[in-house]
C-alpha atoms as a PDB file:
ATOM      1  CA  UNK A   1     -32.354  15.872   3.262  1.00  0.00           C
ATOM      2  CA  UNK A   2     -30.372  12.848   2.973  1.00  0.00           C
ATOM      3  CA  UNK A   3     -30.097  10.433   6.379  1.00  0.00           C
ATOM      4  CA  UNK A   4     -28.285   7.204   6.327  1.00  0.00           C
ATOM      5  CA  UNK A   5     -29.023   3.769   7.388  1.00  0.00           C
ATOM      6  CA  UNK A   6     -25.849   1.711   8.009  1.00  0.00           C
ATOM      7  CA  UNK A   7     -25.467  -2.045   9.056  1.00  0.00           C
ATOM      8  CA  UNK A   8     -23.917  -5.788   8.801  1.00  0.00           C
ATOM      9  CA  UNK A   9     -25.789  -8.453   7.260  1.00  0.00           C
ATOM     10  CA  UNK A  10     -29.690  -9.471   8.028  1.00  0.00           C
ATOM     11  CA  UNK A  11     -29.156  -6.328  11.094  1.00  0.00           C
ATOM     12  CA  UNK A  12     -32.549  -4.403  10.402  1.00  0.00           C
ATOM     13  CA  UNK A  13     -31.125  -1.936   8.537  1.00  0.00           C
ATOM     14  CA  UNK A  14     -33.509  -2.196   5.803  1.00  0.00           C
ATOM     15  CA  UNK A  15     -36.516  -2.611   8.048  1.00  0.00           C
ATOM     16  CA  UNK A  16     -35.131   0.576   9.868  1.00  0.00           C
ATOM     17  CA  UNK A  17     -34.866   2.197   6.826  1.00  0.00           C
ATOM     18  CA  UNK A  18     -38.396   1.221   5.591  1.00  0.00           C
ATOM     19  CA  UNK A  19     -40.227   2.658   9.293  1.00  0.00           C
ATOM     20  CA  UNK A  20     -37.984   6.039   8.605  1.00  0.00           C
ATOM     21  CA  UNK A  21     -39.330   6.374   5.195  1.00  0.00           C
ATOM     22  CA  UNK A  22     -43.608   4.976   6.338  1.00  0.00           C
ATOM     23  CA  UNK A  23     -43.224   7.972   9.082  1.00  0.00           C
ATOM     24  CA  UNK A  24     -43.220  10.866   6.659  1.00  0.00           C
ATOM     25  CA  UNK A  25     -45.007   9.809   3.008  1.00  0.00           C
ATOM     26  CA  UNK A  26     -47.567   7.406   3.345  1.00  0.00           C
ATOM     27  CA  UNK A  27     -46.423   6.072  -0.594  1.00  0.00           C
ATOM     28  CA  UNK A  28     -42.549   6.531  -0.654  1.00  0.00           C
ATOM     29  CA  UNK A  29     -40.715   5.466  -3.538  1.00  0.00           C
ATOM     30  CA  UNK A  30     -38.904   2.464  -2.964  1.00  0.00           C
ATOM     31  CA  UNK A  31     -35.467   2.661  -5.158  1.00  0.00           C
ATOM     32  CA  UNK A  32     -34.252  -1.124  -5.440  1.00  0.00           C
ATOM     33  CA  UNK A  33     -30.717  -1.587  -6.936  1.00  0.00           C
ATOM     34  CA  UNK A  34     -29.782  -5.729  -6.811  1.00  0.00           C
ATOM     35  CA  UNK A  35     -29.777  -6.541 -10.144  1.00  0.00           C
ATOM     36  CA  UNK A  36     -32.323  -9.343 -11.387  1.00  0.00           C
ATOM     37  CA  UNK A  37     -31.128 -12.963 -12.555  1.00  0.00           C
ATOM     38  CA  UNK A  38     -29.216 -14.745  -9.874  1.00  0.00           C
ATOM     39  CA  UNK A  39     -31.152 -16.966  -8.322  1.00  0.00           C
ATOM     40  CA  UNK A  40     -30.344 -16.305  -4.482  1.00  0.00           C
ATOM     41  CA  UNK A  41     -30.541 -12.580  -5.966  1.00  0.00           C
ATOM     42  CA  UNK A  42     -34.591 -13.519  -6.527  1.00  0.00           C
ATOM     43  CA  UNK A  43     -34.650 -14.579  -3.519  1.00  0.00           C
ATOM     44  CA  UNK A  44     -33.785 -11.450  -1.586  1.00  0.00           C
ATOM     45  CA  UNK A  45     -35.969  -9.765  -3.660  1.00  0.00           C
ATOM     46  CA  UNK A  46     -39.148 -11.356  -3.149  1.00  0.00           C
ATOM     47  CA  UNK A  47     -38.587 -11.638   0.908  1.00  0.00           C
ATOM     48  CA  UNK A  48     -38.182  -7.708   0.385  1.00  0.00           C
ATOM     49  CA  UNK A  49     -41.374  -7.659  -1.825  1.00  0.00           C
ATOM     50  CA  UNK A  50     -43.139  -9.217   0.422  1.00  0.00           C
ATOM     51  CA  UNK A  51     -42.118  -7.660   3.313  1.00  0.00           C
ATOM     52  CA  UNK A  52     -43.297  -4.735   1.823  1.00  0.00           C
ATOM     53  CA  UNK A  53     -46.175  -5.557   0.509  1.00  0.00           C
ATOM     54  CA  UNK A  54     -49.747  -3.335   1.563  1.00  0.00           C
ATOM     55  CA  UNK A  55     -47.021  -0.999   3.056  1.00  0.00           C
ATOM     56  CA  UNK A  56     -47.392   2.067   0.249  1.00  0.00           C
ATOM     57  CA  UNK A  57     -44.020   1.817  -1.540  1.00  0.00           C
ATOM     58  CA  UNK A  58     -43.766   2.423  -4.817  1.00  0.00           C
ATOM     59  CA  UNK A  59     -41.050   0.394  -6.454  1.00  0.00           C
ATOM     60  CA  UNK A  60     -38.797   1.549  -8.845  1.00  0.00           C
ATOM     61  CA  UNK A  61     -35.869  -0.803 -10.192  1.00  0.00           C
ATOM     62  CA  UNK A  62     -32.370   1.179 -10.766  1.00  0.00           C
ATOM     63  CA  UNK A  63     -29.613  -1.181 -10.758  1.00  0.00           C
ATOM     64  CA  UNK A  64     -27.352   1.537 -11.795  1.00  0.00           C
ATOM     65  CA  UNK A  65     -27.191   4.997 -13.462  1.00  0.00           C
ATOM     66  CA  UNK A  66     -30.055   5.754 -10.328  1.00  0.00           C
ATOM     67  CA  UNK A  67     -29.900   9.212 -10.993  1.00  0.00           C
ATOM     68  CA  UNK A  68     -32.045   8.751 -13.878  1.00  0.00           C
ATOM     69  CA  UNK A  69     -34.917   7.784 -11.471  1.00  0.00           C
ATOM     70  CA  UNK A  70     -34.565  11.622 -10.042  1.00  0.00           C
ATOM     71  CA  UNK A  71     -37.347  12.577 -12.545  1.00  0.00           C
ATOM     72  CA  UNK A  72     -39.548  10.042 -10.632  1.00  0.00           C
ATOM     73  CA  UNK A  73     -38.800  10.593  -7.386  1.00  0.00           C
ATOM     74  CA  UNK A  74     -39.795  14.598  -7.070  1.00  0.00           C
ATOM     75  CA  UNK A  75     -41.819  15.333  -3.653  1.00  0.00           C
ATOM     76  CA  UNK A  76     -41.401  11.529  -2.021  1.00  0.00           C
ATOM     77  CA  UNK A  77     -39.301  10.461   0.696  1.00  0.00           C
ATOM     78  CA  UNK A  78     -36.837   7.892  -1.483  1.00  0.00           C
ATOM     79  CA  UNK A  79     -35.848   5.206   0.611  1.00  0.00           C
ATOM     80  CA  UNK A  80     -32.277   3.898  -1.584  1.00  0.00           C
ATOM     81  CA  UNK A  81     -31.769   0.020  -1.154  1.00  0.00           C
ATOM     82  CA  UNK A  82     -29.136  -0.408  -1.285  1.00  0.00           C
ATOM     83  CA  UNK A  83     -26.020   1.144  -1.368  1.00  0.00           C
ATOM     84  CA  UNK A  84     -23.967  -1.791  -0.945  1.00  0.00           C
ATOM     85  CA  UNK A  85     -25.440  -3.156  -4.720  1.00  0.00           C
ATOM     86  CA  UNK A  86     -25.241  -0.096  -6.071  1.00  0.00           C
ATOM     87  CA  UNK A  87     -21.481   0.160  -5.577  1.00  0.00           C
ATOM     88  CA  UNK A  88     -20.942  -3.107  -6.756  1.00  0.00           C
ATOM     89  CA  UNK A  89     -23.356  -2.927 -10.003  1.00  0.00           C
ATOM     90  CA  UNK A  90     -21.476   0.621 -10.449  1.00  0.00           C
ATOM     91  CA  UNK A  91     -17.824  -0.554 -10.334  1.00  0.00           C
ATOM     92  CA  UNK A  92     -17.998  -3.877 -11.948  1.00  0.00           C
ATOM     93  CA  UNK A  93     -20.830  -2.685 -14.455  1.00  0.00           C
ATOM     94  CA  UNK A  94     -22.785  -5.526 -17.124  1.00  0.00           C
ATOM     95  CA  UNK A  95     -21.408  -8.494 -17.047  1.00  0.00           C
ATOM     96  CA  UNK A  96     -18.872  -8.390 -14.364  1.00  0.00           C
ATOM     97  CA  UNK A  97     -16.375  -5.405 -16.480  1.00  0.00           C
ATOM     98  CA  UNK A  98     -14.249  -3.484 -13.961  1.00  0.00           C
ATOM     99  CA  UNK A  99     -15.154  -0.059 -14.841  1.00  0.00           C
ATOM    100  CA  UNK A 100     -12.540   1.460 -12.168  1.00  0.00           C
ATOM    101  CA  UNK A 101     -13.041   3.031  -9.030  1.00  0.00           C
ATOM    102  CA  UNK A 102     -13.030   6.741  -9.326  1.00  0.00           C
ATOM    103  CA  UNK A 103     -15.873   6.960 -12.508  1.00  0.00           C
ATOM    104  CA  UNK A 104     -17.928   4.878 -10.362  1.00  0.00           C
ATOM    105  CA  UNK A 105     -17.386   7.186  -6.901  1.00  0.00           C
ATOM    106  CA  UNK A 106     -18.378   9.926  -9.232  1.00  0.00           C
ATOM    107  CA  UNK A 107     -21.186   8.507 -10.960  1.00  0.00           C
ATOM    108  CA  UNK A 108     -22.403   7.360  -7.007  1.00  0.00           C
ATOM    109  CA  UNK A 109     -21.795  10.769  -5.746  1.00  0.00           C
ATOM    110  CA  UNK A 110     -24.097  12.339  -8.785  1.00  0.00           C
ATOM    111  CA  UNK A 111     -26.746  10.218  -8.389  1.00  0.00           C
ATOM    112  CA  UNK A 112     -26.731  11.169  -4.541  1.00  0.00           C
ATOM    113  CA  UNK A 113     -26.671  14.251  -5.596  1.00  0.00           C
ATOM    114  CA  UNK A 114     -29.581  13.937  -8.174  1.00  0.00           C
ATOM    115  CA  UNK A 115     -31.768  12.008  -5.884  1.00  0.00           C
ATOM    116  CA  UNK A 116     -31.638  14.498  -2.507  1.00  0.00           C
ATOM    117  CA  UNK A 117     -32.161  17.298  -4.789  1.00  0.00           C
ATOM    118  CA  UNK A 118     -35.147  15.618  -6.394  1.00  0.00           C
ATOM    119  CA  UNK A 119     -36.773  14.265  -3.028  1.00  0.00           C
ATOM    120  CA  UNK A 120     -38.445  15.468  -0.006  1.00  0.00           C
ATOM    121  CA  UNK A 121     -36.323  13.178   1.891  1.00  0.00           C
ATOM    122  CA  UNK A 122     -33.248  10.245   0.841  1.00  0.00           C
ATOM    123  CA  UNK A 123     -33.105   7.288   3.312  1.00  0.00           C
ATOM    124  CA  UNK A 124     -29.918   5.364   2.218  1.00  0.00           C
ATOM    125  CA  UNK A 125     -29.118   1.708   3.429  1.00  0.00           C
ATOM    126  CA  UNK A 126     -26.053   0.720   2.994  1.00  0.00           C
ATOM    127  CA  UNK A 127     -23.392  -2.107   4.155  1.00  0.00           C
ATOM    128  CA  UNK A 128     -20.806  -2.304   7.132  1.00  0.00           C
ATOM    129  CA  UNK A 129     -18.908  -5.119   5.555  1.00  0.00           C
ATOM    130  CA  UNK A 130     -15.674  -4.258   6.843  1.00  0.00           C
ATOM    131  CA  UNK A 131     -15.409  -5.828  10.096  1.00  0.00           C
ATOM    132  CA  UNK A 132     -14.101  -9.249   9.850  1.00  0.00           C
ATOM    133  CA  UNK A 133     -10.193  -8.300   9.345  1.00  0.00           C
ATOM    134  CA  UNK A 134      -9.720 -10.673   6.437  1.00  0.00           C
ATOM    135  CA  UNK A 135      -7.517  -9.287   3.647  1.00  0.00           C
ATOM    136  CA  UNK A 136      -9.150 -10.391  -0.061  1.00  0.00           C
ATOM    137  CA  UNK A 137      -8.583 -10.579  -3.480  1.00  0.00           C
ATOM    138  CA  UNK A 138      -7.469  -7.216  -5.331  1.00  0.00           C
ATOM    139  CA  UNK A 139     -10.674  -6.553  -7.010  1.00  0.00           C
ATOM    140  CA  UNK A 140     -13.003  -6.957  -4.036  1.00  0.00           C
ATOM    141  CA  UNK A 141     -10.410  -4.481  -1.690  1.00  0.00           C
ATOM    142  CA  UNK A 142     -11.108  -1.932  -4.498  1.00  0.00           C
ATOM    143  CA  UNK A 143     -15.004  -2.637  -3.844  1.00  0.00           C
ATOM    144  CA  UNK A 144     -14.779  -2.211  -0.052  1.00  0.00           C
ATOM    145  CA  UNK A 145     -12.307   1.013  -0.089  1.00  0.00           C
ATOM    146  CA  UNK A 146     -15.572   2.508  -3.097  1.00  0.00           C
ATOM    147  CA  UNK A 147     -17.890   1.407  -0.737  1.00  0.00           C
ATOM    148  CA  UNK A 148     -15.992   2.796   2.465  1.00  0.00           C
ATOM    149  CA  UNK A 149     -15.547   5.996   0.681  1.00  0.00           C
ATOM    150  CA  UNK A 150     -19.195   6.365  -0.223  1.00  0.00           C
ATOM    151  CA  UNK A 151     -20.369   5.362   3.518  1.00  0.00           C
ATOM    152  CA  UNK A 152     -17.936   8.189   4.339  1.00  0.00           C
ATOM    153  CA  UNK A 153     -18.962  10.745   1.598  1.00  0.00           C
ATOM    154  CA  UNK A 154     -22.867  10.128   3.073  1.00  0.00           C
ATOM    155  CA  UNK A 155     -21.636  10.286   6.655  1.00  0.00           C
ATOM    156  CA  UNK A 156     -20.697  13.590   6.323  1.00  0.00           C
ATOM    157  CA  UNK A 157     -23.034  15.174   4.774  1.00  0.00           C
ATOM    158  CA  UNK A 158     -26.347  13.218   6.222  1.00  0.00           C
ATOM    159  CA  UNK A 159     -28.418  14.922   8.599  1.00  0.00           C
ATOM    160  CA  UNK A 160     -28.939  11.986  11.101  1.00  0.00           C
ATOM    161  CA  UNK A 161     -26.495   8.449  10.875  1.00  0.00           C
ATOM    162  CA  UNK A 162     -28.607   5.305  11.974  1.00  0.00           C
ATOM    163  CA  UNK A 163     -26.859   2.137  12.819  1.00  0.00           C
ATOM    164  CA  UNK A 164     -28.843  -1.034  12.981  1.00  0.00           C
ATOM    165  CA  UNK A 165     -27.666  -4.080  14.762  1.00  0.00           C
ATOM    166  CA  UNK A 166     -29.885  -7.307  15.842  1.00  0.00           C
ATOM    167  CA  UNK A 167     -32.960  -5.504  14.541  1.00  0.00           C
ATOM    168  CA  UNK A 168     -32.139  -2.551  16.677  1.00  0.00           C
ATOM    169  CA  UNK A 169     -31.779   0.847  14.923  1.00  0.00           C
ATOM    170  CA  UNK A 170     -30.558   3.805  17.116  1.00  0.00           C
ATOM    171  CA  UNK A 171     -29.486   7.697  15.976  1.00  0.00           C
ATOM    172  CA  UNK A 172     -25.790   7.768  16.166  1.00  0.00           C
ATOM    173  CA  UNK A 173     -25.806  11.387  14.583  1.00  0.00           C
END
């Protein structure tokens, strides 16, 4: 069963996310995708780390190619954080290298795939970055249309569609 958790920056999305996933498997695996090495990447991590901590996750790290963590993930709820880095580590792969939009869509939509068949239950967080109306560079419209286009491919097939905004999450669908 896959549900999705969608929202704008620091909205709650991820703590959403995190209470869906606590409410049916007291240890759910906790698939983190930002990629380790920046430093206001570290950051994030560690105020997700601890936010987390006691709470029964169990962490695993898949920047990308996170349908190899399917194996791992077999009878948990899978809380996916998030998709937003995903996308990006997917498209632009190691080292910044513009790997083109439709392999990465596909590779995306199999590790979806991979991971609801695998789990009991896929929680995905991912990004509404598209509201501020300004037009960008050429590379970072491909980004948001991958992005849009995964938010969209989820949408549709997702059980229930959370939205969070100022720390409130509600059921849109």
């Amino acid at each position: 069963m896959l549900e999705l958790v969608l929202g704008g920056a620091a909205s709650g999305k991820s703590e959403c996310a995190e209470r869906l996933a606590l409410d049916t498997d007291p240890h759910p695996i906790y698939l983190a995708t930002m990629e380790r090495g920046d430093p206001a990447g570290e950051l994030r991590i560690d105020r997700h780390v601890k936010r987390r901590e006691g709470s029964g996750f169990i962490t695993v790290e898949q920047p990308r190619n996170a349908h190899l963590a399917a194996p791992f993930v077999k009878g948990h709820t899978v809380l996916l954080e998030c998709m937003t880095n995903l996308a990006a580590n997917e498209l632009f792969g190691a080292g910044g290298r513009d790997t083109g939009t439709g392999s990465a869509f596909i590779r995306l939509k199999l590790a979806l795939d991979k991971l609801e068949e695998a789990s009991d239950r896929l929680i995905v967080v991912s990004g509404d970055i598209f509201r501020d109306g300004m037009i960008y560079d050429p590379m970072t419209e491909e980004y948001m249309r991958l992005l849009a286009d995964m938010n969209r491919y989820m949408a549709e097939r997702a059980r229930h569609v959370y939205e969070a905004v100022f720390g409130c999450c509600r059921k849109v669908r």
